[in-house]
C-alpha atoms as a PDB file:
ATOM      1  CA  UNK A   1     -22.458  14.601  31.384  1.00  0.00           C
ATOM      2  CA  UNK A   2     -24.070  11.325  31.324  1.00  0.00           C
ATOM      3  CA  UNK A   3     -25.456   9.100  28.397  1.00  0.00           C
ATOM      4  CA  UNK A   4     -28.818   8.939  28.090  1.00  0.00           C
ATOM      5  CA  UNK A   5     -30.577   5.522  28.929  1.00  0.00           C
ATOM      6  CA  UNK A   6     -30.030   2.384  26.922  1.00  0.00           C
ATOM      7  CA  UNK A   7     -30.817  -1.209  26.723  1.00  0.00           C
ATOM      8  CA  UNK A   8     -27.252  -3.214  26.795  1.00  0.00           C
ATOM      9  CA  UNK A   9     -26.810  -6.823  24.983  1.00  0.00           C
ATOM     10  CA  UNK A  10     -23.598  -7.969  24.097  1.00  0.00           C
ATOM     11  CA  UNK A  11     -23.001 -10.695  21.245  1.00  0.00           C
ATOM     12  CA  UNK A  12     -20.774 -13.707  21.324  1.00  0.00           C
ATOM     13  CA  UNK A  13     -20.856 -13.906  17.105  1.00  0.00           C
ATOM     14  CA  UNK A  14     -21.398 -11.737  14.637  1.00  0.00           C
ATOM     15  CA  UNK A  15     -24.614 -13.717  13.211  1.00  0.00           C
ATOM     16  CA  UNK A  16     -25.868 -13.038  17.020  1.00  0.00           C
ATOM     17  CA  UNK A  17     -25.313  -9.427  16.307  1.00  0.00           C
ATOM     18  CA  UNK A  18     -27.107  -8.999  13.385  1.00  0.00           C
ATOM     19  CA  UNK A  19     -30.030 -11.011  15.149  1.00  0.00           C
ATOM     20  CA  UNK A  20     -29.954  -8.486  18.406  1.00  0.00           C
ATOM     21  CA  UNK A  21     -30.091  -5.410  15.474  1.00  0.00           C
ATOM     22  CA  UNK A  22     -32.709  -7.054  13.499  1.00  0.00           C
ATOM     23  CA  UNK A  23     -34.512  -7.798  17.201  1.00  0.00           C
ATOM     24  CA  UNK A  24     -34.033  -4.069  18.237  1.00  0.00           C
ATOM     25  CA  UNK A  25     -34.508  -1.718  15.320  1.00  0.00           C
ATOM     26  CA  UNK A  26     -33.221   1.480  17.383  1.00  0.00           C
ATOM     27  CA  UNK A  27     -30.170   0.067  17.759  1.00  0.00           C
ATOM     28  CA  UNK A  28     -26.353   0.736  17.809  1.00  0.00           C
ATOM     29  CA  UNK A  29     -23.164  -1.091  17.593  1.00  0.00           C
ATOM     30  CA  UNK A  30     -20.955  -0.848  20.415  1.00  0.00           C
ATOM     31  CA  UNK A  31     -16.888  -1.357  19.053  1.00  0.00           C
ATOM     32  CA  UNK A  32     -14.039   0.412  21.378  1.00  0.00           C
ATOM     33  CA  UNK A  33     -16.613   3.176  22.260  1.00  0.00           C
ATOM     34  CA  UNK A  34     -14.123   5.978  21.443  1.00  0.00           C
ATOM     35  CA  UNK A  35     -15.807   7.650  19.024  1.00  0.00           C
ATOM     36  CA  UNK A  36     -19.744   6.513  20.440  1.00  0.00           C
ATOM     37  CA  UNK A  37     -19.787   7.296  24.240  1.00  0.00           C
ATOM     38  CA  UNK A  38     -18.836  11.125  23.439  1.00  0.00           C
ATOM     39  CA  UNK A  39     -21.640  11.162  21.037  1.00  0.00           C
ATOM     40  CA  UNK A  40     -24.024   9.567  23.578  1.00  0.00           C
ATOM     41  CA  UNK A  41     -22.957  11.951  26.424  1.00  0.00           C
ATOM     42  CA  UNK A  42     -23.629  14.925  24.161  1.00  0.00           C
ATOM     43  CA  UNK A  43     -26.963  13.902  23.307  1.00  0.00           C
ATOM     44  CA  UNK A  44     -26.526  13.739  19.861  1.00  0.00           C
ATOM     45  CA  UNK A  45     -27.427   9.642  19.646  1.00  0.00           C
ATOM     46  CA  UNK A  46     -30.229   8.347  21.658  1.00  0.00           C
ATOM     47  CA  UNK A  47     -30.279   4.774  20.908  1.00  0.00           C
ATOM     48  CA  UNK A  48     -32.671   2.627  22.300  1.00  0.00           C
ATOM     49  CA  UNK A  49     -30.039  -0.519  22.419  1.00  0.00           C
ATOM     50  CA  UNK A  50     -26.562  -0.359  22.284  1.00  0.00           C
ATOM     51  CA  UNK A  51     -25.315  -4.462  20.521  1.00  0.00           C
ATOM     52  CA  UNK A  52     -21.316  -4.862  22.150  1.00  0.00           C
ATOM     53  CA  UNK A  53     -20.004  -6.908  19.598  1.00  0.00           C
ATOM     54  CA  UNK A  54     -16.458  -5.724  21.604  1.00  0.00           C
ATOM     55  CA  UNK A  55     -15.590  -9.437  22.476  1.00  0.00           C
ATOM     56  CA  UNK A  56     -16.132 -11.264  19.062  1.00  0.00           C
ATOM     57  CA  UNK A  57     -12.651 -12.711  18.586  1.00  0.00           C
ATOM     58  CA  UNK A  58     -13.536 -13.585  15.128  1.00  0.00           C
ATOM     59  CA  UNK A  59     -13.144  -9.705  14.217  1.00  0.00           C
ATOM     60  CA  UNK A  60     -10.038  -8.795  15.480  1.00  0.00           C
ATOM     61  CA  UNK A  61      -6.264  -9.549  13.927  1.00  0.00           C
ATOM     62  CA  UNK A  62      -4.150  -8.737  10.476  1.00  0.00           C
ATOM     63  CA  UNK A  63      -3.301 -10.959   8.380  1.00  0.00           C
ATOM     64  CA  UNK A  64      -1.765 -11.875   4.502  1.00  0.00           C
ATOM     65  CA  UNK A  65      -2.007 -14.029   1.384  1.00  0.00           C
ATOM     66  CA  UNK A  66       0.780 -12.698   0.106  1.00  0.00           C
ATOM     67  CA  UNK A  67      -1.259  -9.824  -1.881  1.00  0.00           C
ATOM     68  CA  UNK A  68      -4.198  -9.231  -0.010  1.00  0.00           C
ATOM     69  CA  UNK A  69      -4.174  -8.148   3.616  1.00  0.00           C
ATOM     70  CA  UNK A  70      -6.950  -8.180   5.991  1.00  0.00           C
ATOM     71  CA  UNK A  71      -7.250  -6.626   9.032  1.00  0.00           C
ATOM     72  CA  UNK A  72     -10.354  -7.265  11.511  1.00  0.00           C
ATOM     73  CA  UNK A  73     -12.651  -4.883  12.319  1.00  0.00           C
ATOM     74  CA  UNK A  74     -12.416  -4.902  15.721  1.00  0.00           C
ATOM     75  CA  UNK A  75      -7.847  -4.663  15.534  1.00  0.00           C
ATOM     76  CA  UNK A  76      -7.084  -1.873  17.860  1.00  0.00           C
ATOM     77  CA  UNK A  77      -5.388   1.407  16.792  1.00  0.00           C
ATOM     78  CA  UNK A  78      -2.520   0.247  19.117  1.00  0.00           C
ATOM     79  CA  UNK A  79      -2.032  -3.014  17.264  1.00  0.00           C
ATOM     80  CA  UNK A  80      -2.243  -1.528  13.753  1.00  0.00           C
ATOM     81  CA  UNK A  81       0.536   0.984  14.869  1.00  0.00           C
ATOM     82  CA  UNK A  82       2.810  -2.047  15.641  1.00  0.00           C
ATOM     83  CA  UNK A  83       2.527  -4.190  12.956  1.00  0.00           C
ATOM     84  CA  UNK A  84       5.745  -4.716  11.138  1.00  0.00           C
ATOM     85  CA  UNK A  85       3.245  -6.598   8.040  1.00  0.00           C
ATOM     86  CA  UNK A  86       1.615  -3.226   7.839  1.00  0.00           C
ATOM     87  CA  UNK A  87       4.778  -1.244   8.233  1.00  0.00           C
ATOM     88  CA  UNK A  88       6.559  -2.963   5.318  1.00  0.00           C
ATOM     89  CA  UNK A  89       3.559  -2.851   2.760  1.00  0.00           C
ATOM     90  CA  UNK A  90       1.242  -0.392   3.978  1.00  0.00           C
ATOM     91  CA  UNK A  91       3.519   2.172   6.145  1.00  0.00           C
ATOM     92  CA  UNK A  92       0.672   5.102   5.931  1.00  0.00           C
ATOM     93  CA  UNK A  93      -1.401   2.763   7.994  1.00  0.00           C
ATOM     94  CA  UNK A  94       0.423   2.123  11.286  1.00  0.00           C
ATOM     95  CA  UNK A  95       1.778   5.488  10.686  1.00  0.00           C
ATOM     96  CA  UNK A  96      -1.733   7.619  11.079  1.00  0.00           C
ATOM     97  CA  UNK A  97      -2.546   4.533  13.794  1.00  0.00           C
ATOM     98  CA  UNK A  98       0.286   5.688  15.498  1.00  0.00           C
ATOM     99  CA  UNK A  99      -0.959   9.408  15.824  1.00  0.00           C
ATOM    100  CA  UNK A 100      -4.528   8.819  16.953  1.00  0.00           C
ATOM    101  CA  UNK A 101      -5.033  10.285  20.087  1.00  0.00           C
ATOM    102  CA  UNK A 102      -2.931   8.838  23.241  1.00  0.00           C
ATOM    103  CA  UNK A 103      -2.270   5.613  24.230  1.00  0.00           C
ATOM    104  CA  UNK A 104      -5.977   4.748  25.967  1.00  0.00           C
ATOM    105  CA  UNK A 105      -7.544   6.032  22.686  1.00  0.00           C
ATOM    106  CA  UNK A 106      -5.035   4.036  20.946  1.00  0.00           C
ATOM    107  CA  UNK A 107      -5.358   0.705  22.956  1.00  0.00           C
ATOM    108  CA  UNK A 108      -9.202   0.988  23.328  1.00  0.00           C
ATOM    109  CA  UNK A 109     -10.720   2.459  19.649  1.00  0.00           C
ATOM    110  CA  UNK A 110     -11.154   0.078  16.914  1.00  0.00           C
ATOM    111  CA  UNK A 111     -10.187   0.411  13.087  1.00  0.00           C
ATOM    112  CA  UNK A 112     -14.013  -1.018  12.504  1.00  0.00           C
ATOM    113  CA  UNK A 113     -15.240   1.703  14.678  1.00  0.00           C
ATOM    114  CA  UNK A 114     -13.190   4.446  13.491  1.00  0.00           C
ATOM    115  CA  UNK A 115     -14.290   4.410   9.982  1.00  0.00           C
ATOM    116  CA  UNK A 116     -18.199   3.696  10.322  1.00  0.00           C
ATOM    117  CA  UNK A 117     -18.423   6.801  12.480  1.00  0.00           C
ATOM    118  CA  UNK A 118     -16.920   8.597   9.473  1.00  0.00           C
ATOM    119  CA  UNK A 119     -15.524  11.522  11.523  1.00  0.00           C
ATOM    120  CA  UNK A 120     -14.403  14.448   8.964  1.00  0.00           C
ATOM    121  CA  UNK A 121     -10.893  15.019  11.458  1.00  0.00           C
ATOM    122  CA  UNK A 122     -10.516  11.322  11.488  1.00  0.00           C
ATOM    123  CA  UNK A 123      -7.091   9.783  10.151  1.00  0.00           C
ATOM    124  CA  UNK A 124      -8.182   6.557   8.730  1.00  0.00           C
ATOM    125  CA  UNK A 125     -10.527   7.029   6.071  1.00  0.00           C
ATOM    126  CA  UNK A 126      -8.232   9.307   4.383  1.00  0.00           C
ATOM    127  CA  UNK A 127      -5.686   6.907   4.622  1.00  0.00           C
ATOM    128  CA  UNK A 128      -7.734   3.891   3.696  1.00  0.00           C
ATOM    129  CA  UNK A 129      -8.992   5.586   0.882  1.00  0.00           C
ATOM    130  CA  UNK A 130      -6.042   6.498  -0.753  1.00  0.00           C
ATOM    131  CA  UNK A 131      -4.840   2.944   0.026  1.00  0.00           C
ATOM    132  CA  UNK A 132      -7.608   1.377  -2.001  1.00  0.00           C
ATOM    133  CA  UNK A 133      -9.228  -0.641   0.635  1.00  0.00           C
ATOM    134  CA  UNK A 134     -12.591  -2.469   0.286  1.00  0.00           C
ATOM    135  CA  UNK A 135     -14.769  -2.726   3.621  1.00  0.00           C
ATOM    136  CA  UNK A 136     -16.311  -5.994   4.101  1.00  0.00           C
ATOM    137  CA  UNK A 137     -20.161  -5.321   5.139  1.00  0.00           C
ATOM    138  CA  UNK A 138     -21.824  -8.091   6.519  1.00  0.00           C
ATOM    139  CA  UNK A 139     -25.674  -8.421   6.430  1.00  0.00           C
ATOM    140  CA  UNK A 140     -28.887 -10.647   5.527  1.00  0.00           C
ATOM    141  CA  UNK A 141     -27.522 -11.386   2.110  1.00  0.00           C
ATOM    142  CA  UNK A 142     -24.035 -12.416   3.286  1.00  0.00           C
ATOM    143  CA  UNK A 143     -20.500 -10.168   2.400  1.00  0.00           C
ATOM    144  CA  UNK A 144     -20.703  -7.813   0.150  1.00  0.00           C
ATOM    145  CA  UNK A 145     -17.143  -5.489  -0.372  1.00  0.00           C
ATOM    146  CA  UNK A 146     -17.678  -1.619  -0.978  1.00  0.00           C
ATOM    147  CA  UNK A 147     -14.419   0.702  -2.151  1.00  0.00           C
ATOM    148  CA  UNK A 148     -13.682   3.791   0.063  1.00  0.00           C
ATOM    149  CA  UNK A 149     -15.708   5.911  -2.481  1.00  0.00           C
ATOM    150  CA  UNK A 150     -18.996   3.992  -1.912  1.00  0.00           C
ATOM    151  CA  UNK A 151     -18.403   3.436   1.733  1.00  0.00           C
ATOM    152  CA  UNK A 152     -17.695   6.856   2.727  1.00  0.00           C
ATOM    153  CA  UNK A 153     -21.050   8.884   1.775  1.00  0.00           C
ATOM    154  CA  UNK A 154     -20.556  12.527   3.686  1.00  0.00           C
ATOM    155  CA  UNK A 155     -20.487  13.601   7.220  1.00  0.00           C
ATOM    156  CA  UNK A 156     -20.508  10.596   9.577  1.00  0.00           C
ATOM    157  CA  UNK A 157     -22.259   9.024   6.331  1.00  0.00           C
ATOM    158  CA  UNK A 158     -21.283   5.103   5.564  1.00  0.00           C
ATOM    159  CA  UNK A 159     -22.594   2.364   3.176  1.00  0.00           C
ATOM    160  CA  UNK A 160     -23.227   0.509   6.525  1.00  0.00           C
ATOM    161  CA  UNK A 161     -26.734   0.016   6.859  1.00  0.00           C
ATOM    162  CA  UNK A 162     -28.753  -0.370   9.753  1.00  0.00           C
ATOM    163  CA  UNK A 163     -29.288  -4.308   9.953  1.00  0.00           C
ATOM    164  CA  UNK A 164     -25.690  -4.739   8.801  1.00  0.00           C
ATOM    165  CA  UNK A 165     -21.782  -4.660  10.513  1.00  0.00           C
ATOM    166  CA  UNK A 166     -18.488  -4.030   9.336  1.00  0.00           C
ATOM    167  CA  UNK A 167     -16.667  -6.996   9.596  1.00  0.00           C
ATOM    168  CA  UNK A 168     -13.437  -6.065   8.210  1.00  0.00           C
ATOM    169  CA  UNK A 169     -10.641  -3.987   5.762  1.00  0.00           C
ATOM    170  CA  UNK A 170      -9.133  -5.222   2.978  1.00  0.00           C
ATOM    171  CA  UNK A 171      -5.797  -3.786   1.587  1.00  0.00           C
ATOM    172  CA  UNK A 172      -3.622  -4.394  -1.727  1.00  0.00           C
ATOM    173  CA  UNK A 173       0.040  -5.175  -0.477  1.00  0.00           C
ATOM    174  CA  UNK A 174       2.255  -2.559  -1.697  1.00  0.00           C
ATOM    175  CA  UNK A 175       4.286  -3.787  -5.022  1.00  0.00           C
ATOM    176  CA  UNK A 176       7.929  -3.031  -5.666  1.00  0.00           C
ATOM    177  CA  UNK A 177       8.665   0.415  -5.803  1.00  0.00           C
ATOM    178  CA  UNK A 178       5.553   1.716  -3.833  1.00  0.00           C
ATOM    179  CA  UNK A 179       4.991   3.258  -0.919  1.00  0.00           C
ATOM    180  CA  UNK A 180       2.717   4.902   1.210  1.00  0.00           C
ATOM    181  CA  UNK A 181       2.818   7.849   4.070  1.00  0.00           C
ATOM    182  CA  UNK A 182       0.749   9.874   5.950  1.00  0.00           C
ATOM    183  CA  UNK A 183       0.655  13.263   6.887  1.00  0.00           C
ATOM    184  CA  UNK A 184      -1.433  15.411   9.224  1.00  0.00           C
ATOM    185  CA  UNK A 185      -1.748  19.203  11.011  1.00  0.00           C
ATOM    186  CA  UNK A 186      -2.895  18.024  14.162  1.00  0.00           C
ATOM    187  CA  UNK A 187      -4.976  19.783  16.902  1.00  0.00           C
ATOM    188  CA  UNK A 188      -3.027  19.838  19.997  1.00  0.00           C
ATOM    189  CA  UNK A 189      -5.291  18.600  22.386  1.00  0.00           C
ATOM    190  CA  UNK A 190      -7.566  15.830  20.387  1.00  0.00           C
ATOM    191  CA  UNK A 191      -4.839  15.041  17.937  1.00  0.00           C
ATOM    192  CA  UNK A 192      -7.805  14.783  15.823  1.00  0.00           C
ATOM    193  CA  UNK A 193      -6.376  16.298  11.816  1.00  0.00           C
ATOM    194  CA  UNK A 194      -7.322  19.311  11.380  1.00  0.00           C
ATOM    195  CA  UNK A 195      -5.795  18.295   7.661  1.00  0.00           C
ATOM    196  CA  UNK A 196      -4.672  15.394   6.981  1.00  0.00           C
ATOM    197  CA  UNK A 197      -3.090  13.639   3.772  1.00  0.00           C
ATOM    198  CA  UNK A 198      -2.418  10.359   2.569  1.00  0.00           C
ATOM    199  CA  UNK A 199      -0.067   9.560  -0.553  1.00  0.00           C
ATOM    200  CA  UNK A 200       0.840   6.722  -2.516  1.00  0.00           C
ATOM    201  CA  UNK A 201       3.677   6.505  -4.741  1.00  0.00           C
ATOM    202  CA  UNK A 202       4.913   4.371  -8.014  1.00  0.00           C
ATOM    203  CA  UNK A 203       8.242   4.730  -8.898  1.00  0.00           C
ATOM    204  CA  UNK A 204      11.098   3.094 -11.574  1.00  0.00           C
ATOM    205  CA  UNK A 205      14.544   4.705 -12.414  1.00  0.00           C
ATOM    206  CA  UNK A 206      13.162   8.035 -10.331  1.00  0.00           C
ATOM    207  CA  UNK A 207       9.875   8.066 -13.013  1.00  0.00           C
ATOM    208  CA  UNK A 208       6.781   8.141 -10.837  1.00  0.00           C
ATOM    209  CA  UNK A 209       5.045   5.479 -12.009  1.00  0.00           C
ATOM    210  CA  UNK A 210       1.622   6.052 -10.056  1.00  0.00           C
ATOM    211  CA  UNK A 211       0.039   8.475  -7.548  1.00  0.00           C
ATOM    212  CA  UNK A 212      -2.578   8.147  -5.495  1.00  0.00           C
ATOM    213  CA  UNK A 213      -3.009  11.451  -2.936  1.00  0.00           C
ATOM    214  CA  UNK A 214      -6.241  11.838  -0.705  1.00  0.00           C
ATOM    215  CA  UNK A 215      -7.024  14.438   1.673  1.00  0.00           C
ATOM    216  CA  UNK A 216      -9.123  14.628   4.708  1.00  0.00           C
ATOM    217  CA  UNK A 217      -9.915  16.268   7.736  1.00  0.00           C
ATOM    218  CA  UNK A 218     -10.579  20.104   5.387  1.00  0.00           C
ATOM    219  CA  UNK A 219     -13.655  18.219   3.917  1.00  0.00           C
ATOM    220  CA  UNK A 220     -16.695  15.959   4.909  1.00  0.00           C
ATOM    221  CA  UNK A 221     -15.393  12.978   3.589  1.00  0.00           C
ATOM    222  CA  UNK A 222     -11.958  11.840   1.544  1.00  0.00           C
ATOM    223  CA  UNK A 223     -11.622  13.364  -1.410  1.00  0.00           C
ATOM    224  CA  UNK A 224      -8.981  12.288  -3.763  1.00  0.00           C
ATOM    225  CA  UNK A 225      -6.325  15.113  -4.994  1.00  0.00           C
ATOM    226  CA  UNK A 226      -6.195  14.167  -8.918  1.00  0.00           C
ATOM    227  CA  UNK A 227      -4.630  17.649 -10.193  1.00  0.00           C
ATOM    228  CA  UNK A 228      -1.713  16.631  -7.575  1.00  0.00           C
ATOM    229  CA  UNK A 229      -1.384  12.946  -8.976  1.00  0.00           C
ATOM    230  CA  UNK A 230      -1.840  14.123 -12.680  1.00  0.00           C
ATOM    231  CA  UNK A 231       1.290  16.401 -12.293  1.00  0.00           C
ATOM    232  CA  UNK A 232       3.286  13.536 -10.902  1.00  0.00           C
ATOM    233  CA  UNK A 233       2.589  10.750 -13.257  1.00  0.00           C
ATOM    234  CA  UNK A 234       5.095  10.414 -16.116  1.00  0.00           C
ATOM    235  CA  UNK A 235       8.004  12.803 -14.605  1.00  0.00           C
ATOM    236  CA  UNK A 236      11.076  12.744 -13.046  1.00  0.00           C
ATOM    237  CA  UNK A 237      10.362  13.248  -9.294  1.00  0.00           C
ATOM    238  CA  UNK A 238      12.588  15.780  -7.703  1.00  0.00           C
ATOM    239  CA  UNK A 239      11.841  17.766  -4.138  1.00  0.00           C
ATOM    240  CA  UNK A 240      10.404  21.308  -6.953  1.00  0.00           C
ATOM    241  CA  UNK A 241       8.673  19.065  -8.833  1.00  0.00           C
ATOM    242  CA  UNK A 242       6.811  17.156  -5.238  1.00  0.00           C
ATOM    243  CA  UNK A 243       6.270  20.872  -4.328  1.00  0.00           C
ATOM    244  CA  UNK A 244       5.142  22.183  -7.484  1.00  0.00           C
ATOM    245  CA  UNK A 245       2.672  19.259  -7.574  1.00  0.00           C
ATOM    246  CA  UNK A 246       1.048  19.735  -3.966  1.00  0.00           C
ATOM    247  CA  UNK A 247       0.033  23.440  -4.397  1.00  0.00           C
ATOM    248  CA  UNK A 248      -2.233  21.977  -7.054  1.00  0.00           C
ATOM    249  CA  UNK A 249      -4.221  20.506  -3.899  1.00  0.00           C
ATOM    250  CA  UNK A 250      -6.585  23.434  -4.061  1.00  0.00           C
ATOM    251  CA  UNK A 251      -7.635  22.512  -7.815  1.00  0.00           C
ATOM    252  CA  UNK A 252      -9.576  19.389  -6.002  1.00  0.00           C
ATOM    253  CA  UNK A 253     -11.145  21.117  -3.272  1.00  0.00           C
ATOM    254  CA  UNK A 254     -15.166  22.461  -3.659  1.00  0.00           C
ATOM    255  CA  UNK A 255     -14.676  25.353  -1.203  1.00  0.00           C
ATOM    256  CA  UNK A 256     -18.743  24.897  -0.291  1.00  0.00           C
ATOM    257  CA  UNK A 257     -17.499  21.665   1.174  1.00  0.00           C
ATOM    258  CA  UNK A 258     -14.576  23.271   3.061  1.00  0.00           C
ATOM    259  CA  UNK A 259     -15.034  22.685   7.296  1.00  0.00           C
ATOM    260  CA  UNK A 260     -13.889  25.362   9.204  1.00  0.00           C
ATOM    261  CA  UNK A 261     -13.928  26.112  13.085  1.00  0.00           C
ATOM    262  CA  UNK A 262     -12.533  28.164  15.630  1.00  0.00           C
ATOM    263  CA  UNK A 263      -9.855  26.814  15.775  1.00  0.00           C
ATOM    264  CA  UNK A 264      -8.664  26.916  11.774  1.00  0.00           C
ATOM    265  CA  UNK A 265     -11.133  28.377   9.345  1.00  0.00           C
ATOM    266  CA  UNK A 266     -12.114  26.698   5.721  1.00  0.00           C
ATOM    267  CA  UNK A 267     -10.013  29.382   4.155  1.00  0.00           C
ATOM    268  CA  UNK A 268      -6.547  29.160   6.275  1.00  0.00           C
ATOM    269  CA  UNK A 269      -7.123  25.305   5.996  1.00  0.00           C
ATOM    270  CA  UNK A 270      -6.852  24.792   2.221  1.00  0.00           C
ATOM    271  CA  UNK A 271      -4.478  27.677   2.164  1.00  0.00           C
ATOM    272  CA  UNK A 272      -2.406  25.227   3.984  1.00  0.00           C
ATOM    273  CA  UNK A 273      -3.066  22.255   2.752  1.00  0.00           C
ATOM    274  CA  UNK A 274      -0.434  22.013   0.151  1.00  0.00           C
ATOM    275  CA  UNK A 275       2.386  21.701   3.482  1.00  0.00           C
ATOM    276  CA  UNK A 276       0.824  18.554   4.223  1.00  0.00           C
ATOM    277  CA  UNK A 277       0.769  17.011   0.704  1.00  0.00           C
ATOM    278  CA  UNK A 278       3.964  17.998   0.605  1.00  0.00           C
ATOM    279  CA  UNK A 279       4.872  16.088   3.405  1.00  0.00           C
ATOM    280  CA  UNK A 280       2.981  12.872   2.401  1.00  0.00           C
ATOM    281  CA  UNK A 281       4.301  12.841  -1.073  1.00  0.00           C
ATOM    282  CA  UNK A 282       7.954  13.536   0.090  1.00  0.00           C
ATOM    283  CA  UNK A 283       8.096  10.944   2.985  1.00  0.00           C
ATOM    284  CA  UNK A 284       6.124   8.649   0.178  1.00  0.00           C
ATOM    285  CA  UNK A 285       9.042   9.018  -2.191  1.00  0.00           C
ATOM    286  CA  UNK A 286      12.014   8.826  -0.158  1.00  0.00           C
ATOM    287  CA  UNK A 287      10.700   5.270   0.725  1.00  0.00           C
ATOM    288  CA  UNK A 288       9.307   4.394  -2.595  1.00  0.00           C
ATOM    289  CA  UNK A 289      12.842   4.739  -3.902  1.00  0.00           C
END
């Protein structure tokens, strides 16, 4: 199946990009393509113009103050999975880069890309999300930095709008005694989550300090766990208490928001969905302390 026809321009700067959208209203970004050429070939985008800002240099690499990390928008899958900065003080990161779908997916697709096409069964906005990150939007006005709960609206639904680009992520390095992990039930030929959870962890003398738990892939868009992170807070973390915690899951799930398929129904996926809390949480911990 073919794309339909488009006007191509590709930008050298991200102030030329912004001119080519404001130039051509019916217009589209162009990142790794991963997650737009599918939606092209199946018809469900028709863009006049598609703006490749693919080769803007200025977008792409991590890097650290020493609290704040910030990782271009246009930093491959590939080298977000490798990044021993990201490993040591935001593991959940390169760990859900690490599972996106195969190598060419993983060398081509973007982490800019990846989260303003807001897929439901992506990994990264659930991850991001629980992380805390702020998405730097750049537009006529300048930056402007919107939190995960702004940015991600609903179904393939971002703050992003249409004369504007995501330029990059911004994360909180973790402190002592925190940690992060990610977890996912993943379909076995797109890899894509069918659920997937992120955790983040507090701890001091075995007392969980803090919890932050967000799931995706079951729902729309991330939605943060709070009955799980309200159990955890204040008490002595032990493997009974990690799993009586994660079958609270449920308590923060609107079943008329529930996705189901074929493949795993709304029903058998937040029956399930305490496994991969589980998981998070426990792989969370066990690095936490």
């Amino acid at each position: 199946m073919f794309a339909p026809e488009f006007d191509y321009y590709r930008a050298g700067s991200v102030a030329e990009a912004r001119e080519l959208l404001d130039a051509h209203p019916d217009s589209t970004v162009l990142a790794g393509g991963h997650s737009l050429i599918p939606i092209l070939k199946l018809r469900l985008a028709a863009p006049a113009a598609l703006i490749d800002i693919g080769r803007i240099d200025a977008l792409r690499g991590i890097a650290s103050d020493g609290s704040t990390i910030r990782i271009g928008a246009l930093t491959t899958h590939a080298e977000i999975a490798a990044s021993d900065l990201l490993k040591g003080k935001a593991a959940a990161l390169p760990e859900a880069a690490g599972q996106i779908g195969d190598p060419a997916v993983r060398n081509r697709g973007t982490i800019g890309g990846n989260v303003a096409h807001a897929d439901p069964a992506s990994d990264l906005p659930a991850v991001l999300a629980c992380l805390g990150a702020a998405f730097v939007i750049e537009g006529a006005d300048g930056e402007r930095r919107v939190s995960a709960p702004d940015f991600f609206q609903g179904l393939m639904t971002t703050a992003v709008g249409e004369d504007e680009i995501l330029t990059g992520v911004e994360l909180s390095e973790a402190g002592d005694g925190e940690a992060s992990a990610y977890s996912k039930f993943a379909h076995p030929a797109s890899r894509y989550a069918v659920i997937g959870t992120a955790a983040k962890v507090g701890l001091s003398d075995g007392v969980c300090t803090s919890a932050r738990v967000v799931v995706g892939g079951l729902v729309p868009a991330p939605v943060r766990a709070g009955a799980v992170e309200q159990a955890l807070v204040g008490q002595a973390v032990t493997t009974e208490l990690i799993a009586e915690a994660s079958r609270k899951v449920g308590d923060s799930l609107d079943d008329d928001d529930l996705l189901g398929d074929v493949y795993a129904s709304a029903g058998y996926r937040k029956a399930s969905a305490h496994a991969w809390v589980r998981g998070a949480l426990s792989a969370a911990v066990a690095r936490a302390g």
